[in-house]
N, C-alpha and C. Protein backbone atom coordinates (compact mmCIF):
# COMPACT_ATOMS: atom_id res chain seq x y z
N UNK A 1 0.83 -1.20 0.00
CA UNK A 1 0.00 0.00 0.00
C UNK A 1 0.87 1.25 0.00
N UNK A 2 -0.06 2.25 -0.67
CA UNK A 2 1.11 3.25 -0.92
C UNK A 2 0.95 4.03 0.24
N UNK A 3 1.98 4.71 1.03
CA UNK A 3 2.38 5.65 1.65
C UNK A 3 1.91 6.91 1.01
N UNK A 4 0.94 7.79 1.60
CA UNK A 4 0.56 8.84 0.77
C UNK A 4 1.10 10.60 1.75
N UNK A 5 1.71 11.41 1.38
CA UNK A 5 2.47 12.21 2.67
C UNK A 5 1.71 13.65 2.10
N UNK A 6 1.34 14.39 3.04
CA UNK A 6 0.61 15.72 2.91
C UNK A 6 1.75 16.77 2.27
N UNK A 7 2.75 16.34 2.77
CA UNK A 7 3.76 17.28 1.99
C UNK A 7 5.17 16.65 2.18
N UNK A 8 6.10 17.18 1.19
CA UNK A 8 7.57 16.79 1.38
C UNK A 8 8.74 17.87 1.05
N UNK A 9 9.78 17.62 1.86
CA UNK A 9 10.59 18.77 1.75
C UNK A 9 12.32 18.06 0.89
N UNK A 10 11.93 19.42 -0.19
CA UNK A 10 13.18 18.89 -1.45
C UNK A 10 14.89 18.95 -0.36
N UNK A 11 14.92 17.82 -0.91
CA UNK A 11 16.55 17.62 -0.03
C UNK A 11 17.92 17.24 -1.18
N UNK A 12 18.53 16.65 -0.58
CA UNK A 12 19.68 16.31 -1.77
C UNK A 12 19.27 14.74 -2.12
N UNK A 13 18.42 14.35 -1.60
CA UNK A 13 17.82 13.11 -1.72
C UNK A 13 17.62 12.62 -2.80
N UNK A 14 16.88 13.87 -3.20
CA UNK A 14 15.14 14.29 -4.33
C UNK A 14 16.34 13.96 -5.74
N UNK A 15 15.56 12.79 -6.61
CA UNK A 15 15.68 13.01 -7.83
C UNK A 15 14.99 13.17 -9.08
N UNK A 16 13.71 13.18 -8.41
CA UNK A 16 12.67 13.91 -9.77
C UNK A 16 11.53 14.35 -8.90
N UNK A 17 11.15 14.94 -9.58
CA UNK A 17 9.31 15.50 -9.11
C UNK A 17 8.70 15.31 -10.33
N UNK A 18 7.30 14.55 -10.05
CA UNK A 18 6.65 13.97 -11.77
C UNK A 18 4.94 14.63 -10.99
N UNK A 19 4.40 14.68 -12.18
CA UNK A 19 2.81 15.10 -11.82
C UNK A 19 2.40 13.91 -11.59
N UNK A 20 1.65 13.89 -11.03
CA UNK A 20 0.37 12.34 -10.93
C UNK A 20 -0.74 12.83 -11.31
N UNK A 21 -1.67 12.15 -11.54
CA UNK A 21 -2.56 11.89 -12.23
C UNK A 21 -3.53 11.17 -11.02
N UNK A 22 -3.71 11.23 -10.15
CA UNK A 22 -4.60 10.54 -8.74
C UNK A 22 -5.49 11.42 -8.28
N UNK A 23 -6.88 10.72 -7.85
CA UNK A 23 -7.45 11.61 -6.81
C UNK A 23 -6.94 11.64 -5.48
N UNK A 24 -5.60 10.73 -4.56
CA UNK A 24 -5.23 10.90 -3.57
C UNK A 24 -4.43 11.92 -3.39
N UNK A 25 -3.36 12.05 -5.27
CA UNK A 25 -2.09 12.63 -4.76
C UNK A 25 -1.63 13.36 -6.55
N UNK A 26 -0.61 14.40 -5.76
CA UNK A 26 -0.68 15.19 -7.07
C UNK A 26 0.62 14.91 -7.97
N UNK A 27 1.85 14.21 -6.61
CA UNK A 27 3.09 14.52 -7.25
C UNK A 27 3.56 13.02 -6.93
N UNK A 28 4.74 12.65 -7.63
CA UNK A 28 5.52 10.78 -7.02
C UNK A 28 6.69 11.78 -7.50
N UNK A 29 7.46 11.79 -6.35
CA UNK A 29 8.89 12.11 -5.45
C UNK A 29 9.39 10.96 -5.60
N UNK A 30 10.73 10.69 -6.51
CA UNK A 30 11.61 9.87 -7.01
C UNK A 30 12.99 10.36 -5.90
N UNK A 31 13.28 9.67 -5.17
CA UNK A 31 14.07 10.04 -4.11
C UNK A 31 15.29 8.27 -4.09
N UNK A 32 16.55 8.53 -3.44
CA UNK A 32 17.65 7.08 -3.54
C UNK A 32 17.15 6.59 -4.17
N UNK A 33 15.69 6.07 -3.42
CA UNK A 33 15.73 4.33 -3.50
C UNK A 33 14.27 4.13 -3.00
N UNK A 34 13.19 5.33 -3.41
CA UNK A 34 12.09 4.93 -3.40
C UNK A 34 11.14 5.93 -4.20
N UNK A 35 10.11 5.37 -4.01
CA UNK A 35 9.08 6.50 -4.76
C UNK A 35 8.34 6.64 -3.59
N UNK A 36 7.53 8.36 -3.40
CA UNK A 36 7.26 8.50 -2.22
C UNK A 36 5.94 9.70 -3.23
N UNK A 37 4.73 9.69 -2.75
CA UNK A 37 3.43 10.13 -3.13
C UNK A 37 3.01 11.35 -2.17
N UNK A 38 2.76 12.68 -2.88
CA UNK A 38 2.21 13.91 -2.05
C UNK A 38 1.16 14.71 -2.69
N UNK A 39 0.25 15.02 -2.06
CA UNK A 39 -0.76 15.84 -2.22
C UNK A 39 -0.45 17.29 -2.42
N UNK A 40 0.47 17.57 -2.45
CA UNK A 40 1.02 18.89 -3.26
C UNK A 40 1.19 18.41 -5.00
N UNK A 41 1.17 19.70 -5.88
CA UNK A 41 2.05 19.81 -6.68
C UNK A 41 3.57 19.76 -6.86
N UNK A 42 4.08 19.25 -7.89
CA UNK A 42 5.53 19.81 -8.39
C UNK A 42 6.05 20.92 -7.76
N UNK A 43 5.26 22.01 -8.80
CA UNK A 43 5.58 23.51 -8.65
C UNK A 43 5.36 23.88 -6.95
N UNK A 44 4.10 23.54 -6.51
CA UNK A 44 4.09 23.75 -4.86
C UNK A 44 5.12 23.59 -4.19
N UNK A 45 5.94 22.52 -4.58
CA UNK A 45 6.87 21.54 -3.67
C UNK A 45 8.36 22.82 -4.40
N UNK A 46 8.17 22.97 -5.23
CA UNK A 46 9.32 23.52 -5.97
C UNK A 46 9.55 25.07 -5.46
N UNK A 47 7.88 25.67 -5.26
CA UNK A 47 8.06 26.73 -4.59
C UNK A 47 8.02 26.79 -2.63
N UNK A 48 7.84 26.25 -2.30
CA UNK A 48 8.03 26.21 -0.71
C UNK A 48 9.56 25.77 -0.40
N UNK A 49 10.00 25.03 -1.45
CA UNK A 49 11.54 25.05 -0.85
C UNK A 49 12.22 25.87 -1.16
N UNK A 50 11.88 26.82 -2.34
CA UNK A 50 12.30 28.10 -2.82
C UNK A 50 12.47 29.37 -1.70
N UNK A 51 10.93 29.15 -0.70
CA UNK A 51 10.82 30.15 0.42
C UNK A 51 11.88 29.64 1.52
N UNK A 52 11.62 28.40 1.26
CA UNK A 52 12.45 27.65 3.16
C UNK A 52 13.88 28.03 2.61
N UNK A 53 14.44 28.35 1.86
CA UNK A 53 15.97 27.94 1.42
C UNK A 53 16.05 30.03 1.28
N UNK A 54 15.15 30.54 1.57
CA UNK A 54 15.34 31.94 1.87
C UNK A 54 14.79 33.02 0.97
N UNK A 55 14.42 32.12 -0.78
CA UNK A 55 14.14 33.40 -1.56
C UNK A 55 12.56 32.64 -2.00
N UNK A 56 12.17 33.49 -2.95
CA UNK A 56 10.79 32.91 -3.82
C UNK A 56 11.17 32.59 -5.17
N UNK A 57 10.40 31.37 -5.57
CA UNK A 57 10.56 30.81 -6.98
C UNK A 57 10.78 32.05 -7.91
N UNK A 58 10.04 32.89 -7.70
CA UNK A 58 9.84 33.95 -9.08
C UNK A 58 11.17 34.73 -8.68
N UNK A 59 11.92 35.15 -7.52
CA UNK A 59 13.12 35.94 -7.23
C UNK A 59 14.26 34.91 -7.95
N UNK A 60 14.31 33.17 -7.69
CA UNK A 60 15.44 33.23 -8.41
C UNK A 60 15.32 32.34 -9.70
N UNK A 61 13.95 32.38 -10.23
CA UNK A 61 13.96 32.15 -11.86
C UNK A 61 14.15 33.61 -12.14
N UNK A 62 13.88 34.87 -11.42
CA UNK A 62 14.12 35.82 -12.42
C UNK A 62 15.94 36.15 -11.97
N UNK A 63 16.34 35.94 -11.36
CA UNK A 63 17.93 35.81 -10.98
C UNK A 63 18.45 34.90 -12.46
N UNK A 64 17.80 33.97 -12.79
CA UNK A 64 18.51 33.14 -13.31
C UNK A 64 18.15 34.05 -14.76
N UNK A 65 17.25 34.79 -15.09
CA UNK A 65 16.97 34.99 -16.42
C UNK A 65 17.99 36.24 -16.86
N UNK A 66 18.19 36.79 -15.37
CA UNK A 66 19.37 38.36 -15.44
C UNK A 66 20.57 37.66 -15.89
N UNK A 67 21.09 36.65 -15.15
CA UNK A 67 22.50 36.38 -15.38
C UNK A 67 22.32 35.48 -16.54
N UNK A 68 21.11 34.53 -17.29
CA UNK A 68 22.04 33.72 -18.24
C UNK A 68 20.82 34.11 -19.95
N UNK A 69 19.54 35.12 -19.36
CA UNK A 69 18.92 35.34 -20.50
C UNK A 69 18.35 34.46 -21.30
N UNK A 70 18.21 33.39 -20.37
CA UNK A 70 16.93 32.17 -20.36
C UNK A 70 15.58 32.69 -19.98
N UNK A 71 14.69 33.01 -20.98
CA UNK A 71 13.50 32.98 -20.59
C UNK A 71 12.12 31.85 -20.56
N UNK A 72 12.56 30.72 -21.22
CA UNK A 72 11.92 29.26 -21.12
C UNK A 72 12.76 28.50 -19.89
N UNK A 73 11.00 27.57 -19.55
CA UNK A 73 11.86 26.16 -18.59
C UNK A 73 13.38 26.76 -17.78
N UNK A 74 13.52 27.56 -17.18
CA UNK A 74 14.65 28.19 -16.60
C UNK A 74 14.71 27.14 -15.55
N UNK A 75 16.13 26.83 -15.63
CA UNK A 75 16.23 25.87 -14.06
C UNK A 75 16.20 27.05 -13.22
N UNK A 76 16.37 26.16 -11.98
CA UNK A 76 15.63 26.49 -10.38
C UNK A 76 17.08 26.45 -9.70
N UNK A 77 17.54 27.07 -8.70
CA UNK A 77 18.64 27.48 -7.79
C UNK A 77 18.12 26.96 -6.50
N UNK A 78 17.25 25.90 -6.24
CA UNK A 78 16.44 25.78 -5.35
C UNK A 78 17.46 25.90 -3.87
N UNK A 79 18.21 25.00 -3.70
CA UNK A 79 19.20 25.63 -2.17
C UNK A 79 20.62 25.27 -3.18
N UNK A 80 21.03 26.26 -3.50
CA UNK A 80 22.48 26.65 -3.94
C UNK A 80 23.91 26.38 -3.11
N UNK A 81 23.51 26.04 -1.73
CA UNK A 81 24.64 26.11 -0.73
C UNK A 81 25.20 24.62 -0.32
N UNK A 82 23.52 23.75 -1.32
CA UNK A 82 23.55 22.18 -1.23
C UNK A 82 23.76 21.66 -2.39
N UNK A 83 23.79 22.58 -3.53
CA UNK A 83 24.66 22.19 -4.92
C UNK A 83 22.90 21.09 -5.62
N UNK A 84 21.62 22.33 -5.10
CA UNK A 84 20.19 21.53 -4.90
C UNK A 84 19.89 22.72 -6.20
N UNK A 85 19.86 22.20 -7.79
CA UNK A 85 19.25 22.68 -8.28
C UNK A 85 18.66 21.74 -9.66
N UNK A 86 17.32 22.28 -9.79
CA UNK A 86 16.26 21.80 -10.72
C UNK A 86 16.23 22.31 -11.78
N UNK A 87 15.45 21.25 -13.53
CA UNK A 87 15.20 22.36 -14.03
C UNK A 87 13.87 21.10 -14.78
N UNK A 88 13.00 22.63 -15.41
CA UNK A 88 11.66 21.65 -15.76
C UNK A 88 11.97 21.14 -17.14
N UNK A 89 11.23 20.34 -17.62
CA UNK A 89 10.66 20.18 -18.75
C UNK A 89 9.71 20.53 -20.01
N UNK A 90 8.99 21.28 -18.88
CA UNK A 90 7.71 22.18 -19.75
C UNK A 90 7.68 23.51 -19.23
N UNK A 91 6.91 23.99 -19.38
CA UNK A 91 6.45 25.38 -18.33
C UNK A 91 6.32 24.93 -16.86
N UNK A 92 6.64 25.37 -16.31
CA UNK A 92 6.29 25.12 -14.85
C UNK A 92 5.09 24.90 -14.27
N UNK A 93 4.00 25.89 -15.48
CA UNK A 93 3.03 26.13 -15.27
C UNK A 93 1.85 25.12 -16.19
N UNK A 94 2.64 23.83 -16.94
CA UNK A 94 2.15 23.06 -17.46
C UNK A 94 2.15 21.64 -16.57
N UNK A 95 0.86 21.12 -16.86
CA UNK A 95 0.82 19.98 -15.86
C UNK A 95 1.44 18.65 -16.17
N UNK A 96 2.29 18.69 -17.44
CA UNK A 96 2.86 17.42 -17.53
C UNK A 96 4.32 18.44 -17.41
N UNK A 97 4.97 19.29 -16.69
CA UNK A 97 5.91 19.60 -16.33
C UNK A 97 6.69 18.62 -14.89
N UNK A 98 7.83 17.63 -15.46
CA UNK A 98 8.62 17.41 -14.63
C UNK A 98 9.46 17.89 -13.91
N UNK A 99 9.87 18.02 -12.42
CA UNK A 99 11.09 18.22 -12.46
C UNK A 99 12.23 17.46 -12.46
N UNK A 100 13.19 17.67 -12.83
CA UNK A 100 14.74 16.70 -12.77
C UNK A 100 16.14 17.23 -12.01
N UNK A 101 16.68 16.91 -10.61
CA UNK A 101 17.26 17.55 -10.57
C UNK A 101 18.84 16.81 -10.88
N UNK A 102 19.50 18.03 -11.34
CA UNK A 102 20.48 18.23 -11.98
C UNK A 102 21.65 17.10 -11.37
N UNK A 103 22.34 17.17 -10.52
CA UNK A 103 23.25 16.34 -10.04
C UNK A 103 23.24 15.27 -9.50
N UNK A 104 21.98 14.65 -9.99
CA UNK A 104 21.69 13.07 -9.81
C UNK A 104 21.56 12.49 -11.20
N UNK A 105 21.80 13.32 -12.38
CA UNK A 105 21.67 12.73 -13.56
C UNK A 105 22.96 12.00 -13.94
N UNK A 106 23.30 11.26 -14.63
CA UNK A 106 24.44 10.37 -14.64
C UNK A 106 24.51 10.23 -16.31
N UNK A 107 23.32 10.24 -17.02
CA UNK A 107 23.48 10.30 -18.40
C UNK A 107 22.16 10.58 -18.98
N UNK A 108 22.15 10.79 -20.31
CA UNK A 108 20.71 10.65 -21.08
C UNK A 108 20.93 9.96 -21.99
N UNK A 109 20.19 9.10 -22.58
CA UNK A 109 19.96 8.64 -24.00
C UNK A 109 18.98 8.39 -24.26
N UNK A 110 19.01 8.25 -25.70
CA UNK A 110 18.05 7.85 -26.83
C UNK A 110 17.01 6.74 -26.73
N UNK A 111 16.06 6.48 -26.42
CA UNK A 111 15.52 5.18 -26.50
C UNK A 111 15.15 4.59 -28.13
N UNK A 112 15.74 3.85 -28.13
CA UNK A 112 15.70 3.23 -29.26
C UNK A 112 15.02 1.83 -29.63
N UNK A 113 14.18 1.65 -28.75
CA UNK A 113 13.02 0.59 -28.36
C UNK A 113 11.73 0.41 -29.19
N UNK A 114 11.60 -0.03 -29.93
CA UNK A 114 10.50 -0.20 -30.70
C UNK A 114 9.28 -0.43 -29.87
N UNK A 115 9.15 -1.09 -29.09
CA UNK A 115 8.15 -1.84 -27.85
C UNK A 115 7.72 -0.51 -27.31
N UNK A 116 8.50 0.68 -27.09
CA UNK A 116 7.79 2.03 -26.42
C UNK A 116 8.08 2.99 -27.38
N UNK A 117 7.27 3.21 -28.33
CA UNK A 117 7.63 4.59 -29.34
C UNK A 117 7.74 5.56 -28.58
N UNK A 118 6.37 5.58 -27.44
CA UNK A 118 6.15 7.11 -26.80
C UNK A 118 7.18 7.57 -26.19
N UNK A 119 8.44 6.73 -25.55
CA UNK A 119 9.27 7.27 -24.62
C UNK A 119 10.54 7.21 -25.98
N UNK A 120 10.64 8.83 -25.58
CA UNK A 120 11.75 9.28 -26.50
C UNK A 120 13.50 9.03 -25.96
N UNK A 121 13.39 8.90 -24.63
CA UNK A 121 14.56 9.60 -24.22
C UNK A 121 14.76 8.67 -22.62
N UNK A 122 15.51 8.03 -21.73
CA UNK A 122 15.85 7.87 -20.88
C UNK A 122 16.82 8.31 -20.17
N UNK A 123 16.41 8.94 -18.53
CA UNK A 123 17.46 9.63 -17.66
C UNK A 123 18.07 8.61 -16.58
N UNK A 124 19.04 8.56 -16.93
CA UNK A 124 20.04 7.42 -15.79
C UNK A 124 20.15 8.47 -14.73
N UNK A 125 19.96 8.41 -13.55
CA UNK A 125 20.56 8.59 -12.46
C UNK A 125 21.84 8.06 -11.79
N UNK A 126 22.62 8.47 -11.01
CA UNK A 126 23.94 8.08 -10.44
C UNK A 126 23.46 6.89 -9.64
N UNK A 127 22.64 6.51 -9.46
CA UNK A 127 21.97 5.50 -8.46
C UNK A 127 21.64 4.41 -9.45
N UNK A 128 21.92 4.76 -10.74
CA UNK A 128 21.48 3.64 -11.28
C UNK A 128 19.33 3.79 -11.74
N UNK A 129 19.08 4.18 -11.33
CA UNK A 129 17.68 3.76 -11.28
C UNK A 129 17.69 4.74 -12.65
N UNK A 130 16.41 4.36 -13.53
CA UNK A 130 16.15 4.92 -15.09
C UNK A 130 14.63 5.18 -15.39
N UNK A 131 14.52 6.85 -15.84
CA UNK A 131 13.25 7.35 -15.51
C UNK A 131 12.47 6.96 -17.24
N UNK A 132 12.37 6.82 -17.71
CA UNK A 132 11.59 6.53 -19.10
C UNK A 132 10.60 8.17 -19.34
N UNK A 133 11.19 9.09 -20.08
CA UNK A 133 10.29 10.26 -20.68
C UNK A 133 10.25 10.07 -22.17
N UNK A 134 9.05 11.11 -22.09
CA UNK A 134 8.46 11.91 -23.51
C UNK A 134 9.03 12.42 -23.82
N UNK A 135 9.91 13.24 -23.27
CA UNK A 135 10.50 14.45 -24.06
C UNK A 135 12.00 13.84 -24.52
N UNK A 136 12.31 14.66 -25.81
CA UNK A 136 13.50 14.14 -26.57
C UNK A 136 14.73 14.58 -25.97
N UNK A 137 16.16 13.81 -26.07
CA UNK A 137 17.18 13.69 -26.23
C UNK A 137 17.49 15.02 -26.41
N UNK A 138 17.33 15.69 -27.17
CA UNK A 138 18.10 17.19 -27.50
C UNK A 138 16.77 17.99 -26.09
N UNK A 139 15.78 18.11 -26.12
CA UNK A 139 15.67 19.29 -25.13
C UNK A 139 16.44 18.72 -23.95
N UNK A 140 16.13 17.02 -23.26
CA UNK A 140 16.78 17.10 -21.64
C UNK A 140 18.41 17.60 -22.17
N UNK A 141 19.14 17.21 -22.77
CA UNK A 141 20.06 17.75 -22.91
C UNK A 141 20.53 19.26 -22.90
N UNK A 142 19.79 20.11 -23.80
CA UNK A 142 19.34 21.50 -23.61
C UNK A 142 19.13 22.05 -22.43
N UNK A 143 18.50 21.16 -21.51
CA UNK A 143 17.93 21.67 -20.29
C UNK A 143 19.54 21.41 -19.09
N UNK A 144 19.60 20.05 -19.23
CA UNK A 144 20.91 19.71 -18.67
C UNK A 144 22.19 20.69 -18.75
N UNK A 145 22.48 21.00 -19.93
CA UNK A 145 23.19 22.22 -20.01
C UNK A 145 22.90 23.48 -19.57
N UNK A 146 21.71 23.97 -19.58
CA UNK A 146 21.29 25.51 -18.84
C UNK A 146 21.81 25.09 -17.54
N UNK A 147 21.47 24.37 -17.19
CA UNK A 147 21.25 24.35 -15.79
C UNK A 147 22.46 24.32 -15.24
N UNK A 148 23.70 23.87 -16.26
CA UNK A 148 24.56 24.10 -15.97
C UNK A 148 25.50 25.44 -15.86
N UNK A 149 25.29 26.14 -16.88
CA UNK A 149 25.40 27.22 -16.99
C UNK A 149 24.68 28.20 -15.85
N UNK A 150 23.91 27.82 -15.28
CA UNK A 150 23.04 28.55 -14.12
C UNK A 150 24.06 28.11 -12.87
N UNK A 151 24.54 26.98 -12.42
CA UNK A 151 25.43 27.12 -11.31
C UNK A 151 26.54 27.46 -11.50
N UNK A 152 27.05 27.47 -13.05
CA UNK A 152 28.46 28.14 -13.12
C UNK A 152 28.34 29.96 -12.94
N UNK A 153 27.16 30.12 -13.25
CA UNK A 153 27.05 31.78 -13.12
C UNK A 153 27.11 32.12 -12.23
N UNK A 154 26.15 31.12 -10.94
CA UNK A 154 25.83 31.59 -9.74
C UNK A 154 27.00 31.40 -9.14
N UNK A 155 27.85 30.42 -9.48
CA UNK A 155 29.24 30.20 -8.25
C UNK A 155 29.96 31.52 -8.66
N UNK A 156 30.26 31.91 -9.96
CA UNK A 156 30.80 32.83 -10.33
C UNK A 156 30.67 34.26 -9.38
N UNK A 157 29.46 34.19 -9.53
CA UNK A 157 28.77 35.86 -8.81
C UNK A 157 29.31 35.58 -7.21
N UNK A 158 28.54 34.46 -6.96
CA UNK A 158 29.51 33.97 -5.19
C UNK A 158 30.84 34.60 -4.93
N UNK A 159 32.17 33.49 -5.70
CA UNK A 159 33.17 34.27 -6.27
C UNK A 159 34.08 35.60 -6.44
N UNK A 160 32.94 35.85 -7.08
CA UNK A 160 33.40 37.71 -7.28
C UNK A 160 33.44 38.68 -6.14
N UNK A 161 31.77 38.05 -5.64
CA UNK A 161 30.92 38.72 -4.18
C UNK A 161 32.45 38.44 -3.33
N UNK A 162 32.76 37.00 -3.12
CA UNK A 162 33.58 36.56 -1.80
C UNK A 162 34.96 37.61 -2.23
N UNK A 163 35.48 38.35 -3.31
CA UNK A 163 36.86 38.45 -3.56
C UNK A 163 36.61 39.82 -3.17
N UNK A 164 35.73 40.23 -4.12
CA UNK A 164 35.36 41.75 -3.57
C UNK A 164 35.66 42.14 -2.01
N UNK A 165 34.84 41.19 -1.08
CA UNK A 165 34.51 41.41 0.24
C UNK A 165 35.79 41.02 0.88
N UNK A 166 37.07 40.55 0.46
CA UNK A 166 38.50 40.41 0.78
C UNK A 166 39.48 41.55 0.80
N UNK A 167 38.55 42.22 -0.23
CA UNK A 167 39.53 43.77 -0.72
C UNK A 167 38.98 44.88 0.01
């Protein structure tokens, strides 16, 4: 029986946030080594750790749009100090929007499976475990890279901030 939780808090744990489709529950939290079910949204879950970790979703997607001039699917800086950042798949504001976070990915490829046309693309995690999506090879990749570019900016600005404050 499934474990169903009123809410959950994004950790370094967390390796996806997916919509559900349930009348119990809205989101399945892909975490090590389990799947774990919440009556929040994605985006809910995406924005309350946004507040707990000190800023609001919209302060650092629009942080992220100043420094890298991403205005789509912008990854998320969600706690920066835990190397904890996300990025979607769709609009944020679309309900088959995943999230994926970034430093649990281990690879992407191609599915090349005849048996599942619909799934374009598979995300390996460092854990080994393999998420089966819709979306193609070139956007997670696309996305994988912003997102990279989003913590190299942000360490950067850190960086500068920390050298400045030396002088």
């Amino acid at each position: 029986m499934k474990k169903i939780l009123n809410d959950y808090f994004i950790n370094e744990s967390t390796l996806a946030l997916l919509p559900a489709t349930h009348h119990e529950y809205d989101t399945i939290v892909l975490v090590q080594d389990q799947k774990l079910y919440v009556r929040k949204t994605p985006l809910q879950l995406i924005k309350k750790a946004c507040l707990e970790a000190g800023s609001s979703f919209n302060g650092r997607r629009e942080a992220v749009i100043y420094q890298t001039s991403f205005f789509n699917k912008v990854p998320i800086p969600i706690l920066p100090s835990r190397d904890i950042y996300a990025f979607p798949t769709h609009s944020p504001s679309d309900f088959q929007c995943q999230w994926i976070f970034y430093n649990h990915v281990q690879s992407i490829k191609t599915n090349r499976s005849p048996s599942k046309p619909s799934v374009k693309s598979i995300i390996i995690f460092k854990n080994e475990h393999q998420l089966s999506m819709r979306e193609s090879y070139y956007l997670l990749e696309k996305q994988m890279q912003r997102t990279a570019i989003c913590i190299l900016q942000h360490r950067s600005f850190l960086d500068s901030l920390f050298t400045k404050q030396m002088y």
